[in-house]
Protein backbone atom coordinates (compact mmCIF):
# COMPACT_ATOMS: atom_id res chain seq x y z
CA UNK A 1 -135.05 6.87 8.55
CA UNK A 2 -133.46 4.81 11.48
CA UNK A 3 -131.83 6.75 13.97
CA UNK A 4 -133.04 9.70 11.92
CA UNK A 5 -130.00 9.14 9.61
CA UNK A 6 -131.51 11.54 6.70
CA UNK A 7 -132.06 14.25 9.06
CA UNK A 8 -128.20 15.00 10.62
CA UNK A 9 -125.57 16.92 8.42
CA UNK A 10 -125.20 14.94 5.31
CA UNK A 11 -121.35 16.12 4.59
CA UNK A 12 -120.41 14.91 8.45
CA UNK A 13 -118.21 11.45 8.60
CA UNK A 14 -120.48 9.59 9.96
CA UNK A 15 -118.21 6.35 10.02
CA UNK A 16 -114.21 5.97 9.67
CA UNK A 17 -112.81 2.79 10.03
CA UNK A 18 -108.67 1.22 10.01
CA UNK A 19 -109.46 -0.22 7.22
CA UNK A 20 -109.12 2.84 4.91
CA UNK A 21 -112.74 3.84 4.66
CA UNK A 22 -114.60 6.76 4.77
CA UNK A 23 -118.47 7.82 4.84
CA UNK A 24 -120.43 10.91 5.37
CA UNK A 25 -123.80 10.53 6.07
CA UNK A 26 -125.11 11.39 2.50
CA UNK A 27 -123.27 8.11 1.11
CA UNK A 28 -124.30 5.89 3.96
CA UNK A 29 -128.19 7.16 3.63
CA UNK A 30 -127.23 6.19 -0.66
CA UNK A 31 -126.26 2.88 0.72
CA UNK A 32 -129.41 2.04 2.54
CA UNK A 33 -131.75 3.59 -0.43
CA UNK A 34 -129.49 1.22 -2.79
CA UNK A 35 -130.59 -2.13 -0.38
CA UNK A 36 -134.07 -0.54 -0.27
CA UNK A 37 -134.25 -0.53 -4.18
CA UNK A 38 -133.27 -4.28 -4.39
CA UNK A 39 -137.00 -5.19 -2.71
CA UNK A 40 -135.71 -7.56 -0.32
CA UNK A 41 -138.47 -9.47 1.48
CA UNK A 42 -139.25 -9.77 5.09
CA UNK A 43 -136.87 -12.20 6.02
CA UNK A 44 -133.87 -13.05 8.71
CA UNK A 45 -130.46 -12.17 7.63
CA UNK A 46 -127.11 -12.73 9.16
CA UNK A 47 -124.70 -10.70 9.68
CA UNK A 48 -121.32 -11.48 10.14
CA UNK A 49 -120.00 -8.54 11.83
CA UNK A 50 -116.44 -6.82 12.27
CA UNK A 51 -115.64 -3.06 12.69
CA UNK A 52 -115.50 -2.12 9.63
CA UNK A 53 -117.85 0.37 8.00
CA UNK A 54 -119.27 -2.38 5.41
CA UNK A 55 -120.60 -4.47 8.46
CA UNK A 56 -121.96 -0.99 10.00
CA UNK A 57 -123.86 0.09 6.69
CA UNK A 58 -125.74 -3.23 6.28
CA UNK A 59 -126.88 -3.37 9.84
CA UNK A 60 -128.66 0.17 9.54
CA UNK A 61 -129.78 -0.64 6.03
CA UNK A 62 -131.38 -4.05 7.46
CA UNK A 63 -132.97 -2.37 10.15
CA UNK A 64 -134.54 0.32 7.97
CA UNK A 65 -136.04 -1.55 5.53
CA UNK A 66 -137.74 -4.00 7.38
CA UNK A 67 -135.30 -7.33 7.67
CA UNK A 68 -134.62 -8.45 10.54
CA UNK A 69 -130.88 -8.80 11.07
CA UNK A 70 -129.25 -11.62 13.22
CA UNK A 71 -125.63 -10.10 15.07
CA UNK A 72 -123.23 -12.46 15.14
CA UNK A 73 -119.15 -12.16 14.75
CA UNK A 74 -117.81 -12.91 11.77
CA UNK A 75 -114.85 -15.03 13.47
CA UNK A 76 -117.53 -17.58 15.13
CA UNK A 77 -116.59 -20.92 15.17
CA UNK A 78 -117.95 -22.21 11.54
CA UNK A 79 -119.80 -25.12 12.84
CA UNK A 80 -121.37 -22.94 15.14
CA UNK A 81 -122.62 -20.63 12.91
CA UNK A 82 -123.77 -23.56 10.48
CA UNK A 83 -126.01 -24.95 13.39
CA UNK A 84 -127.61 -21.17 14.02
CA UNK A 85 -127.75 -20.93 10.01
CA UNK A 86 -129.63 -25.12 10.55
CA UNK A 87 -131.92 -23.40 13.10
CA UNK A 88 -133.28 -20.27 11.73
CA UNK A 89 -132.45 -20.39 7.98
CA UNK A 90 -132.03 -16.99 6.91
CA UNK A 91 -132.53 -15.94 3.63
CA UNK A 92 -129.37 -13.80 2.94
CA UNK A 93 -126.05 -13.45 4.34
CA UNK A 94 -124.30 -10.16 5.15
CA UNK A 95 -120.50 -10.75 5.43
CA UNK A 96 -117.28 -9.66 4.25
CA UNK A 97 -116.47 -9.98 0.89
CA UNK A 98 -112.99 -12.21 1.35
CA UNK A 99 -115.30 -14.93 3.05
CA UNK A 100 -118.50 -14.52 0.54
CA UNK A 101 -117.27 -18.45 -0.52
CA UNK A 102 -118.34 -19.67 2.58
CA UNK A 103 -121.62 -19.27 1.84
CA UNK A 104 -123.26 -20.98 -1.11
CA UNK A 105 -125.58 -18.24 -2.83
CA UNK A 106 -125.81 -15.16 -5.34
CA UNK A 107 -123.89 -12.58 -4.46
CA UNK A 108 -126.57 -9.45 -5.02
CA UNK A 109 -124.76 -6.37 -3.91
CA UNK A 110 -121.36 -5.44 -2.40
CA UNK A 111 -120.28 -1.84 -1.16
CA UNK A 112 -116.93 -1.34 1.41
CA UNK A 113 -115.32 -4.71 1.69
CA UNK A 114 -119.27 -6.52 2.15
CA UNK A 115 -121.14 -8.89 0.17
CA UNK A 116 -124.97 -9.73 0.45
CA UNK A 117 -125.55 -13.05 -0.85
CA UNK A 118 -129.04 -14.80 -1.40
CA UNK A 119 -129.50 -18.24 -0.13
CA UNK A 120 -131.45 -21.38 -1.15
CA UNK A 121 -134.00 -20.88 2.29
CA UNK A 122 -136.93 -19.28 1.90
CA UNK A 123 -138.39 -16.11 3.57
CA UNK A 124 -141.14 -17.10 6.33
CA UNK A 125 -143.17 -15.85 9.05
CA UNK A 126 -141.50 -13.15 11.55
CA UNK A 127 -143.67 -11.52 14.21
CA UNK A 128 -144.53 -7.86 12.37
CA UNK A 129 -142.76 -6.13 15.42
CA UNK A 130 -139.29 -8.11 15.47
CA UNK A 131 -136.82 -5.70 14.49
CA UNK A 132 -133.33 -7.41 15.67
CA UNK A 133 -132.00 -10.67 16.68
CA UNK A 134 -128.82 -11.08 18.99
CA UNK A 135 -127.22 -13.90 20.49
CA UNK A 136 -127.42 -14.52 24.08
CA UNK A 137 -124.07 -15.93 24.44
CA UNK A 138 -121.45 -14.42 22.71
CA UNK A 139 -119.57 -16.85 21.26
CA UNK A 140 -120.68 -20.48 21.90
CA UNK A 141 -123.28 -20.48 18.87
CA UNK A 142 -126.41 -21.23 21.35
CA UNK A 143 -129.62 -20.94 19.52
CA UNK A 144 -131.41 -18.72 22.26
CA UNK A 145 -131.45 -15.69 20.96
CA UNK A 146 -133.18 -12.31 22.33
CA UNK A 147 -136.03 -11.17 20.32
CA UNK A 148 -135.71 -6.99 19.80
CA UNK A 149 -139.23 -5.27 18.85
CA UNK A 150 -139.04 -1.92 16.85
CA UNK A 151 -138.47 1.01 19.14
CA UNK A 152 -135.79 -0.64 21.57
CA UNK A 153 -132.80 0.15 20.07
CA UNK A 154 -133.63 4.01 18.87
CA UNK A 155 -135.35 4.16 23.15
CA UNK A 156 -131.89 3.49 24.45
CA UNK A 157 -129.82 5.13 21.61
CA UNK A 158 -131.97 8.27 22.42
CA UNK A 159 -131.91 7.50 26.40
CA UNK A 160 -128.15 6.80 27.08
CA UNK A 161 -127.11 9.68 24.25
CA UNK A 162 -129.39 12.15 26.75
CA UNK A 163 -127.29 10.28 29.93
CA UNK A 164 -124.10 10.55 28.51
CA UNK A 165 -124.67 14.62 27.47
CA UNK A 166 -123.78 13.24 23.54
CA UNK A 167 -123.62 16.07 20.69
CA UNK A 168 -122.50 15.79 16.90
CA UNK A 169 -119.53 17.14 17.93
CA UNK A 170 -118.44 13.27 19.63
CA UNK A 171 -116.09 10.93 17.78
CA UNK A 172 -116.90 8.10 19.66
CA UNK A 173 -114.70 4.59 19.60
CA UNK A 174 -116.06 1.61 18.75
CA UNK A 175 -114.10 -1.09 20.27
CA UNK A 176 -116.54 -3.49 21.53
CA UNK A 177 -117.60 -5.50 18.73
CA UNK A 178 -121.14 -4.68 17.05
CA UNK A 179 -122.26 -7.72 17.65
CA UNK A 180 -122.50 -7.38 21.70
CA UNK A 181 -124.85 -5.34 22.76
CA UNK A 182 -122.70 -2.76 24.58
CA UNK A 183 -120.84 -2.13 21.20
CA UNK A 184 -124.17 -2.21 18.86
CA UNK A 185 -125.30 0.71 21.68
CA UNK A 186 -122.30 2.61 21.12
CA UNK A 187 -122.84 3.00 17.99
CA UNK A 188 -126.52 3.85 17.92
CA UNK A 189 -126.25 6.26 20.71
CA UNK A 190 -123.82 8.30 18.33
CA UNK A 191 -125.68 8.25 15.15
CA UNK A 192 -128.83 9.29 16.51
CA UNK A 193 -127.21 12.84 17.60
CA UNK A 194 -125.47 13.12 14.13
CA UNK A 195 -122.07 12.20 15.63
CA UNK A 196 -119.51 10.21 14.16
CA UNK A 197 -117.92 6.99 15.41
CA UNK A 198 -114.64 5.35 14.69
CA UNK A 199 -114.69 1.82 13.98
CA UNK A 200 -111.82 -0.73 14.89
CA UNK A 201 -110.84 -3.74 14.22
CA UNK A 202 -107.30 -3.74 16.08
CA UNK A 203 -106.97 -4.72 19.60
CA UNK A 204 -106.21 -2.60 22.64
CA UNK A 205 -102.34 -3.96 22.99
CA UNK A 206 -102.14 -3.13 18.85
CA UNK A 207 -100.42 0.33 19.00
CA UNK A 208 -102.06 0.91 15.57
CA UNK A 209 -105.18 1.08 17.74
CA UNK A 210 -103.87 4.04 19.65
CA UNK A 211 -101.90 5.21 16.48
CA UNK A 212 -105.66 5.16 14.38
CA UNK A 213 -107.80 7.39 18.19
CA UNK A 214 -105.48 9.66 18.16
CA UNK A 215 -104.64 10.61 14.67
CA UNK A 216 -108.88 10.88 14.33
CA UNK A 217 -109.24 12.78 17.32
CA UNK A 218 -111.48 10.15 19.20
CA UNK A 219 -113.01 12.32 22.05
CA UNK A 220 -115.37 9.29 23.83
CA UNK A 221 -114.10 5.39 24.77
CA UNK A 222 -116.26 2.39 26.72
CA UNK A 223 -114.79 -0.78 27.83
CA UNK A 224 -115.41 -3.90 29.25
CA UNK A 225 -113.33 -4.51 32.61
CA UNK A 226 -110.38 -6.63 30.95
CA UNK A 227 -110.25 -3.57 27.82
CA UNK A 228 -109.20 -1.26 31.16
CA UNK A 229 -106.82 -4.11 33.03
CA UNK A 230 -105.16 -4.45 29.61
CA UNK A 231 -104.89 -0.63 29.23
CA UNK A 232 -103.82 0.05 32.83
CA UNK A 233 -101.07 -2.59 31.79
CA UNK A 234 -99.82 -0.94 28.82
CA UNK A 235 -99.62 2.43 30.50
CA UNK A 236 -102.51 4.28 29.17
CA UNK A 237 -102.36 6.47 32.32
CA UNK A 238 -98.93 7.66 30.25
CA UNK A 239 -100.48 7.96 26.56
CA UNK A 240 -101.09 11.48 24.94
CA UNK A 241 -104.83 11.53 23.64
CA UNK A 242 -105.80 15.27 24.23
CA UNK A 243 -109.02 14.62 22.61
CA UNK A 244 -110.39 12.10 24.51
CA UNK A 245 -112.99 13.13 26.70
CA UNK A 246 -115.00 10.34 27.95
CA UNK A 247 -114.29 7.13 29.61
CA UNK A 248 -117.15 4.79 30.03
CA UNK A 249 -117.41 0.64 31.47
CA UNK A 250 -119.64 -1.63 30.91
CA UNK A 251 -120.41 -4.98 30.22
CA UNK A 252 -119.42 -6.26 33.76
CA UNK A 253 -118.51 -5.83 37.29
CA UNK A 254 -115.09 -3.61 37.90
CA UNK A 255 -113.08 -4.46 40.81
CA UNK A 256 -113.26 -1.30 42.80
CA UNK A 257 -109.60 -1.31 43.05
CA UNK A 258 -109.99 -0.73 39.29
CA UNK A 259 -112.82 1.63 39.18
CA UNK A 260 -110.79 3.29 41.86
CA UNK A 261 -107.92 3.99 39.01
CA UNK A 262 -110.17 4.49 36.26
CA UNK A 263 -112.32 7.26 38.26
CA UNK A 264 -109.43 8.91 40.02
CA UNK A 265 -107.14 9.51 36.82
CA UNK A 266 -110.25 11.18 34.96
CA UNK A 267 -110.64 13.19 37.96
CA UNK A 268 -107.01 14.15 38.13
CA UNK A 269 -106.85 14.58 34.22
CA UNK A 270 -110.10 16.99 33.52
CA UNK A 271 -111.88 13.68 31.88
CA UNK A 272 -115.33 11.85 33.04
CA UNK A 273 -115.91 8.55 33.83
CA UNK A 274 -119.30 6.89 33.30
CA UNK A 275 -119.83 3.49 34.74
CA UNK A 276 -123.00 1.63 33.55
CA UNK A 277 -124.71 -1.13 33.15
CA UNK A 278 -127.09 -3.34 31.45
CA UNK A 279 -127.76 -6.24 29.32
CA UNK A 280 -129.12 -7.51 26.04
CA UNK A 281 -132.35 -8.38 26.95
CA UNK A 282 -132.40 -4.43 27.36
CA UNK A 283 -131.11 -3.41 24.90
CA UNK A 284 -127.92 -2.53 26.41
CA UNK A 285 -128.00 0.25 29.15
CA UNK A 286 -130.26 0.19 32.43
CA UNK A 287 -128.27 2.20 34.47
CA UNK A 288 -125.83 5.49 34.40
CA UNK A 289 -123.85 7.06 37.27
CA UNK A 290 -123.08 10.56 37.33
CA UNK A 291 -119.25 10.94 36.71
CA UNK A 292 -119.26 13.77 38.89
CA UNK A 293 -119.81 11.10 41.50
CA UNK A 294 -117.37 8.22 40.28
CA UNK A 295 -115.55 8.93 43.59
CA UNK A 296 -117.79 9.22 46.16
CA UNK A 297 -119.78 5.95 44.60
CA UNK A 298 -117.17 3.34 44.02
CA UNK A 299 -118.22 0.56 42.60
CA UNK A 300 -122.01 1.96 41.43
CA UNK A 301 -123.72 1.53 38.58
CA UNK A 302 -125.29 4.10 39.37
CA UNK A 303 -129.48 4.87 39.01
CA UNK A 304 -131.59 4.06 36.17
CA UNK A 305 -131.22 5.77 32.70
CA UNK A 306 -133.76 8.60 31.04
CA UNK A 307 -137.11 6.95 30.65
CA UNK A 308 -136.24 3.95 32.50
CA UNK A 309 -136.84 2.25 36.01
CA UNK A 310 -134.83 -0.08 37.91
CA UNK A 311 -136.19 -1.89 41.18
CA UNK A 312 -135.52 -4.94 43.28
CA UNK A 313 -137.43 -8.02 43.70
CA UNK A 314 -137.58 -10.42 47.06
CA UNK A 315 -136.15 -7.41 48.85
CA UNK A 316 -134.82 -7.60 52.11
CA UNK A 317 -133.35 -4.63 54.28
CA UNK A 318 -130.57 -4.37 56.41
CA UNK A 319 -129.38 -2.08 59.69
CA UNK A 320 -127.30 0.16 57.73
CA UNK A 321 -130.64 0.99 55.61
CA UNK A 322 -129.65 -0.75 52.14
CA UNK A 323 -131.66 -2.95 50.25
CA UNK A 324 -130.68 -6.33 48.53
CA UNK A 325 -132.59 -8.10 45.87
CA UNK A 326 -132.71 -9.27 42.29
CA UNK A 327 -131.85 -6.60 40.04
CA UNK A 328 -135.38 -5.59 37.95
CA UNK A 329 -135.83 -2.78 35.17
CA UNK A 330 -138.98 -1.67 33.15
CA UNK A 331 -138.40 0.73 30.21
CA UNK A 332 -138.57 1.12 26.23
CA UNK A 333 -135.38 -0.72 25.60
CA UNK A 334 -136.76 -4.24 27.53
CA UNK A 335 -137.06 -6.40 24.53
CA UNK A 336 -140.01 -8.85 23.61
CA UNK A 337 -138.08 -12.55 24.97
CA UNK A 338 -136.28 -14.94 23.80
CA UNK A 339 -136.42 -17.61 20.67
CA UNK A 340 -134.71 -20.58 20.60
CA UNK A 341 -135.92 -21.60 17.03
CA UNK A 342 -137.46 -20.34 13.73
CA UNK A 343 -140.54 -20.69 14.79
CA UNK A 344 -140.45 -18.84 18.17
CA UNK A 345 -139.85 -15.58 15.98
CA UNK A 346 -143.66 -15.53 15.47
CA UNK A 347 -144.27 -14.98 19.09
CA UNK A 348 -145.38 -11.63 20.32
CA UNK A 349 -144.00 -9.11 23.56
CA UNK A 350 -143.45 -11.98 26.58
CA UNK A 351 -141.39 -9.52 28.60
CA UNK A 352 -144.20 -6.71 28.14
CA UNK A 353 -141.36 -4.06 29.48
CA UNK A 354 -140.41 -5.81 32.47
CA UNK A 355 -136.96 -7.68 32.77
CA UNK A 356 -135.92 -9.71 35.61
CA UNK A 357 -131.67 -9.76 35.37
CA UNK A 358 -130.93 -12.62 37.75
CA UNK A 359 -128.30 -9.94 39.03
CA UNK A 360 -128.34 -9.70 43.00
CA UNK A 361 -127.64 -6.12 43.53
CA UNK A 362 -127.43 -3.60 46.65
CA UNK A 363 -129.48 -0.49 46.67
CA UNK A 364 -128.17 1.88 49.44
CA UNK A 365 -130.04 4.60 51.45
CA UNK A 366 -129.16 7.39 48.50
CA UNK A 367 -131.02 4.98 45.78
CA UNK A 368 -127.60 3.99 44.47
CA UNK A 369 -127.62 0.49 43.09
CA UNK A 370 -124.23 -2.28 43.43
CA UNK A 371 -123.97 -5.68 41.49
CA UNK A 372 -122.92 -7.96 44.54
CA UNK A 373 -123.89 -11.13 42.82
CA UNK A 374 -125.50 -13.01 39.82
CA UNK A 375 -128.23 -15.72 39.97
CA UNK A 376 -128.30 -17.27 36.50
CA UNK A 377 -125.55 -19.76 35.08
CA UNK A 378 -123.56 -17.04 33.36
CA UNK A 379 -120.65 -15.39 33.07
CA UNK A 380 -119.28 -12.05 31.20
CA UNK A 381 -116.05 -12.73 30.39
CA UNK A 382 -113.90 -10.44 28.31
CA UNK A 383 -117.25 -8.41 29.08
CA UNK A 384 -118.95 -10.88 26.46
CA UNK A 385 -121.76 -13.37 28.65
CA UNK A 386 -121.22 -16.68 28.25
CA UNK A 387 -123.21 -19.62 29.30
CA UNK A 388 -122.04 -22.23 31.58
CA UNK A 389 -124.66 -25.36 30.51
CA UNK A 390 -123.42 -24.51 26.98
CA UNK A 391 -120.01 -24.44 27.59
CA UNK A 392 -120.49 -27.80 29.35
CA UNK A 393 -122.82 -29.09 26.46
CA UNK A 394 -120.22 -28.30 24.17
CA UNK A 395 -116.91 -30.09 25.86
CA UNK A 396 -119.32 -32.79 26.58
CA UNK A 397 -120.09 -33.36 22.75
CA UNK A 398 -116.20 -33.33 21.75
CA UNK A 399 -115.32 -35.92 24.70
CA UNK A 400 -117.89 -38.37 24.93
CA UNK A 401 -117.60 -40.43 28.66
CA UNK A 402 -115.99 -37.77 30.61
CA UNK A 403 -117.64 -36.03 32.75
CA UNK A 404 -117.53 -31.59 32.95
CA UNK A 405 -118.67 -28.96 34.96
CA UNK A 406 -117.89 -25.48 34.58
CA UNK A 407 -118.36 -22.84 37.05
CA UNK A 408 -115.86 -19.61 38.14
CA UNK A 409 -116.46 -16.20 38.20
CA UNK A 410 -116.34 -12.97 35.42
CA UNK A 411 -112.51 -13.29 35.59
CA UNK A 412 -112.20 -16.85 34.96
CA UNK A 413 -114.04 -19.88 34.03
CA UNK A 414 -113.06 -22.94 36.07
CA UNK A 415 -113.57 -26.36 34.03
CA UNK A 416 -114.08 -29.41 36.20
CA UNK A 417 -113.03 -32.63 34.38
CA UNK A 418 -112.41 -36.07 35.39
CA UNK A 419 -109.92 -36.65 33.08
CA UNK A 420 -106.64 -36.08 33.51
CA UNK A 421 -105.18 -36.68 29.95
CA UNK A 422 -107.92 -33.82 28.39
CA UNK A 423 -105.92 -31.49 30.69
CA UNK A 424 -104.00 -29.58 28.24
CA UNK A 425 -106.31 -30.19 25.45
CA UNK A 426 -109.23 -28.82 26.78
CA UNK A 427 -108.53 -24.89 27.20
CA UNK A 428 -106.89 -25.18 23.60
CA UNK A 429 -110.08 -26.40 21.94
CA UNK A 430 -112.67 -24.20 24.06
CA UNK A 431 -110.71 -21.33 23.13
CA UNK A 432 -111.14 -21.78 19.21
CA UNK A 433 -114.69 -22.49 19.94
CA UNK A 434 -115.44 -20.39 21.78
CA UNK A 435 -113.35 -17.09 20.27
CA UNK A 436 -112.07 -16.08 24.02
CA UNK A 437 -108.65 -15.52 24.70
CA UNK A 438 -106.93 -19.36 26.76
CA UNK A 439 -106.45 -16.94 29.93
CA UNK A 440 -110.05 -17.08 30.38
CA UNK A 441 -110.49 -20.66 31.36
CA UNK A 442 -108.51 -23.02 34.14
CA UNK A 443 -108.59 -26.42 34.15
CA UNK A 444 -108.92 -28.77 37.28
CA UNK A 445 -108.90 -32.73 37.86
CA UNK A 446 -111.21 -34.27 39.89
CA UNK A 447 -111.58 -37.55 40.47
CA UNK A 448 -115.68 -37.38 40.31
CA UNK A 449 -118.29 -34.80 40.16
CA UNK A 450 -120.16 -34.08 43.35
CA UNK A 451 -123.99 -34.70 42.69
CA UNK A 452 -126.80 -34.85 44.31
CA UNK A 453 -129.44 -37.94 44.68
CA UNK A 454 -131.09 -35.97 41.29
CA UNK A 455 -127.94 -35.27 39.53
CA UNK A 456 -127.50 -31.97 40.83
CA UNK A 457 -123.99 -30.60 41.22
CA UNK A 458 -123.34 -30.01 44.12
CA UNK A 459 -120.37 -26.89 43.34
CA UNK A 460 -120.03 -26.76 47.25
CA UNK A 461 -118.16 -29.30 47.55
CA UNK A 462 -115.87 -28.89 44.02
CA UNK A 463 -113.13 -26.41 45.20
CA UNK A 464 -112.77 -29.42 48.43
CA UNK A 465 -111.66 -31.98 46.29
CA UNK A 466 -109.95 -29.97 43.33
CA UNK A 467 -106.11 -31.33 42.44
């Protein structure tokens, strides 16, 4: 069964969530022999994901029987989700029961607070290895997706559980949504050692949140950077979780004034903390650093995980002996590409175990890798990666005429606009569309875009002739 389910302690929790449920192993391994028994073809299915232990048991049961399940939060934007649902047509929906109307269909089975419902499209042709699809950009509803082949997600379940020293014994937390990769790996890396994982649907600054770890003994925690800026902001330096064991980041670059913090208070409190890094196109993690070194390697990510290799391209040396290139990795986890419609999920292994990050990173004399920089047209805010041209292509669609660029940094996005009277309407509406919080995004007024003889932006010269 996936992530040998069948084969841990069948009276273990395997899954508690804060929404009053419940489940030992036996029951979920019932639940996924009850969605075997209903036959389901081949076919794409979305999920609509929260943490909740009805979004968790569908996802497993999906990728057991041979579906192929498509991640995506169940609070994305509704037209977005109705142009992914326009471009790849699944065949059933997976979603919480109180939204099941949303979707017109036959509702066909329901278990903890989820509904599968049948739709009017058709099963058709999937590549026999696809296994998993997941968005690309969190939450702007682009139709790239990256293609997952059977064996990636139980290589780097098996791989980071090995990094991370992971027995049944863990409780781990499952902040991150499911639906990002970081959070999906969280998950997997627990289940596939037996261990149970608590699933959450409250925010960091909810004191339920702490209320619900604490009262279940949560012994393991990973975050994105803002999940630790919020929690060094509510004082979680001061909070009394005895149980918790593990800190872990990833999903972006710290600040190593943060990292700093994070590393010395484990240090000081008889806790480890495990940076890392990776991305979805791996399946999550490429990279683990020894929390015995958190100190001496501020601001690492460390070397590559179990079973994996990571490497730079265009490299170019300097005095001091470090190396600086484009961040590379080969390993199990690298998934097959990318689709961008239906019929790209026919098409076979294009990254044949070699991914190319369009991170610039710093290897140093001890084979200790740094993210200095990042090629590509993204950022991770909130830890989730968002894409720039889409964020553009979107704003550009609501205001017809005005001109947009966006740019900024994995703190903030900066949108360029050259009109003045969108100013306070724009972060409002990109904020519902996107799902991100309105601190992520600034506004500025310029009276033109910079461009090139071809068009180009040139971003040079934006921050010149901002208001």
């Amino acid at each position: 069964m996936f992530l040998n389910l069948d084969s841990h302690e069948q009276d273990r929790t395997v899954i508690r969530d804060d929404s009053g449920h419940t489940v030992t192993y036996g029951e979920l391994c019932g639940v996924v022999q009850s969605i075997k028994m209903l036959e389901l073809p081949r076919c794409v299915v979305f999920c609509l994901c929260e943490n909740s232990a009805g979004s968790l048991a569908g996802y497993l049961s999906f990728e057991n029987n041979g579906q192929v399940p498509l991640l995506i939060s169940a609070a994305m934007d509704r037209e977005f989700r109705e142009q992914l649902e326009s471009a790849y047509q699944p065949s059933y929906y997976w979603l919480p029961s109180l939204i099941e109307d949303q979707v017109a269909g036959e509702v066909v089975f329901r278990v903890y607070d989820y509904s599968l419902v049948k739709t009017a499209y058709p099963p058709y042709s999937l590549n026999e290895k696809l296994s998993l699809l997941l968005t690309t950009s969190g939450s702007t509803g682009s139709p790239k997706l990256v293609r997952h082949k059977y064996g990636n997600l139980e290589a780097n379940a098996a791989n980071a559980a090995k990094a991370f020293s992971w027995t049944s014994e863990e409780i781990g937390i499952c902040d991150l949504p499911m639906n990002y990769t970081m959070g999906l790996n969280v998950i997997n890396s627990l289940l596939i050692v037996g261990a149970s994982v608590l699933m959450v649907k409250a925010n960091l600054m909810d004191p339920d949140f702490w209320t619900f770890i604490k009262e279940n003994h949560g012994t393991n925690f990973c975050g994105v950077p803002f999940s630790y800026e919020i929690m060094r902001r509510i004082g979680f330096d001061k909070m009394d979780l005895p149980d918790l064991r593990t800190l872990a980041e990833g999903g972006g670059k710290l600040t190593d004034k943060m990292f700093s913090w994070i590393a010395s208070w484990c240090n000081n409190n008889g806790k480890r903390f495990c940076a890392t890094f990776g991305t979805s196109e791996t399946s999550a993690r490429m990279s683990f650093l020894d929390p015995d070194l958190a100190l001496q390697k501020i601001g690492s990510i460390g070397k590559a995980i179990p079973d994996g290799e990571l490497f730079l391209l265009d490299e170019v040396m300097d005095e001091e002996g470090s190396t600086t290139g484009e961040l590379a990795y080969r390993g199990p986890n690298v998934t097959m590409g990318y689709a961008y419609c239906k019929e790209d999920l026919m098409k076979g292994d294009e990254f044949c175990g070699e991914y190319h990050t369009g991170d610039i990173a710093k290897r140093n004399s001890d084979g200790f890798y740094y993210i200095i920089g990042r090629k590509g047209r993204f950022l991770k805010l909130f830890g989730i990666r968002v894409s720039l041209d889409e964020t553009e292509r979107i704003l550009k669609t609501q205001y017809p005429g005005v001109d947009f660029v966006c740019a900024g940094d994995d703190k903030k996005m900066l949108i360029y606009t050259t009109d003045s009277s969108l100013q306070n309407e724009i972060i409002p509406f990109i904020s519902k569309k996107t799902n991100l919080h309105n601190s992520a995004f600034h506004v500025l007024v310029v009276e033109k875009i910079p461009r090139n003889e071809y068009g180009k932006v040139i971003f040079a010269e934006l921050d010149k002739i901002a208001d």
